[in-house]
Protein backbone atom coordinates (compact mmCIF):
# COMPACT_ATOMS: atom_id res chain seq x y z
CA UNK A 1 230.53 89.33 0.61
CA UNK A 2 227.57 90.50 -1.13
CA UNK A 3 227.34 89.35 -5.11
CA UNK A 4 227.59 92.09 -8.04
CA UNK A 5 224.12 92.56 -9.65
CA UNK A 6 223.36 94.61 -12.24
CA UNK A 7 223.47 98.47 -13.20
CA UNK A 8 221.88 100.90 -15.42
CA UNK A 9 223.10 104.42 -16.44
CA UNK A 10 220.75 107.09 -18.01
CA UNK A 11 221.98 110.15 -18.71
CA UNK A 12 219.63 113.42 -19.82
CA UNK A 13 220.06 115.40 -22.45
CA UNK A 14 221.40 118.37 -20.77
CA UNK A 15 224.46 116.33 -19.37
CA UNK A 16 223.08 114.87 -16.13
CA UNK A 17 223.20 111.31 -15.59
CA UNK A 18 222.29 109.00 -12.94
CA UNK A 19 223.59 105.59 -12.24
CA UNK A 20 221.87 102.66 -10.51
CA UNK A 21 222.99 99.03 -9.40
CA UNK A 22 221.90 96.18 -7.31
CA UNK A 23 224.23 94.10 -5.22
CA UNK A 24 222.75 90.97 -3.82
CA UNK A 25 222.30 90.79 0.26
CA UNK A 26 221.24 86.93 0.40
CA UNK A 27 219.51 84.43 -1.29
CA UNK A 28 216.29 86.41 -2.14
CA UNK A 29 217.48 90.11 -1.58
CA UNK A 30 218.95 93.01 -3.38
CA UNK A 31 219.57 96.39 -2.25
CA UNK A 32 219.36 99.17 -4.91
CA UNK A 33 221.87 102.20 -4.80
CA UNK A 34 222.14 104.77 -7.28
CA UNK A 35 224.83 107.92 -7.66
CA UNK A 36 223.93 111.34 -9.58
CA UNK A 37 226.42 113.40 -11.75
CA UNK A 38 225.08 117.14 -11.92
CA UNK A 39 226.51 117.78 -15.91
CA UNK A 40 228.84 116.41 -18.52
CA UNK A 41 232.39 116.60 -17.26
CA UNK A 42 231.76 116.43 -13.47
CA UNK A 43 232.45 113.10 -11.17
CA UNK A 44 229.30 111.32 -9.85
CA UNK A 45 228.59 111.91 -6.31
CA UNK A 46 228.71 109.10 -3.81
CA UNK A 47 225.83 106.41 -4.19
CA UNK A 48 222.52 106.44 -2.31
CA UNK A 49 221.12 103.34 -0.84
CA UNK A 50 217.37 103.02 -2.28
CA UNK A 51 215.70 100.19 -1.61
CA UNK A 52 215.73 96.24 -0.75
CA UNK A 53 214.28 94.28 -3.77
CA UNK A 54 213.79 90.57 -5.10
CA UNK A 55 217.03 89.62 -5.95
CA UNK A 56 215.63 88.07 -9.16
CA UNK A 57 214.66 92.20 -10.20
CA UNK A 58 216.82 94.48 -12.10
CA UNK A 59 216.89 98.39 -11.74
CA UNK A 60 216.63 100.41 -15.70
CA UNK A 61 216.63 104.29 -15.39
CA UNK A 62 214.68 106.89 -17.41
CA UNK A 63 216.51 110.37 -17.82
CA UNK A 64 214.29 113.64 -18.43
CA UNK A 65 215.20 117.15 -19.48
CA UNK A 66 213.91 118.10 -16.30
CA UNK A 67 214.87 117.64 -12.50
CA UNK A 68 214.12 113.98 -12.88
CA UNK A 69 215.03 110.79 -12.98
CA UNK A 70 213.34 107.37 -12.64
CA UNK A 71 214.32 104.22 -11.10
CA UNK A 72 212.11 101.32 -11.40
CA UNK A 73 212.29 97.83 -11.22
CA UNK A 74 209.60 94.96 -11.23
CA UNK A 75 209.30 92.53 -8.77
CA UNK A 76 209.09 88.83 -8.22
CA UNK A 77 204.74 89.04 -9.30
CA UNK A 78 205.82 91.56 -12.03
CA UNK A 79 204.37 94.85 -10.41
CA UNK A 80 206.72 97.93 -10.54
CA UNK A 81 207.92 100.17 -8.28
CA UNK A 82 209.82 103.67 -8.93
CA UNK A 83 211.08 106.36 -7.34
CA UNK A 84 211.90 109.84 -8.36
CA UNK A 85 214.82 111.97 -7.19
């Protein structure tokens, strides 16, 4: 059974939020996953795998008025990666 990581929650401020978490796969792998809830009030929709990380990195999110949202998280050599959805 995969460990619990971490998870971040970001929400915009029109209502929308987006929640992301990392559950460990092994000893040096994580797989990110994140869920979207359109506005205040309404459930969050089922979580989207993202990505396999280091499992020493931890996803943050960054909510805009906009469409988007980021997901980032740095890696083992401190580089980051994102992805906007």
């Amino acid at each position: 059974m995969a460990d619990a990581g971490t998870l971040d929650l970001a929400v915009a401020p029109d209502g929308r939020a987006v929640v992301a978490f990392d559950r460990q796969a092994d000893d040096v792998t994580a797989r990110v996953s994140a869920a979207y809830r359109p506005r205040s009030g309404m459930p969050f929709g089922a979580p989207q795998a993202l990505a396999a990380i280091d499992a020493a990195s931890t996803p943050v999110l960054a909510a805009a008025p906009g469409p988007s949202t980021l997901i980032a998280w740095a890696d083992g050599g401190g580089g980051w990666f994102s992805t906007g959805s």
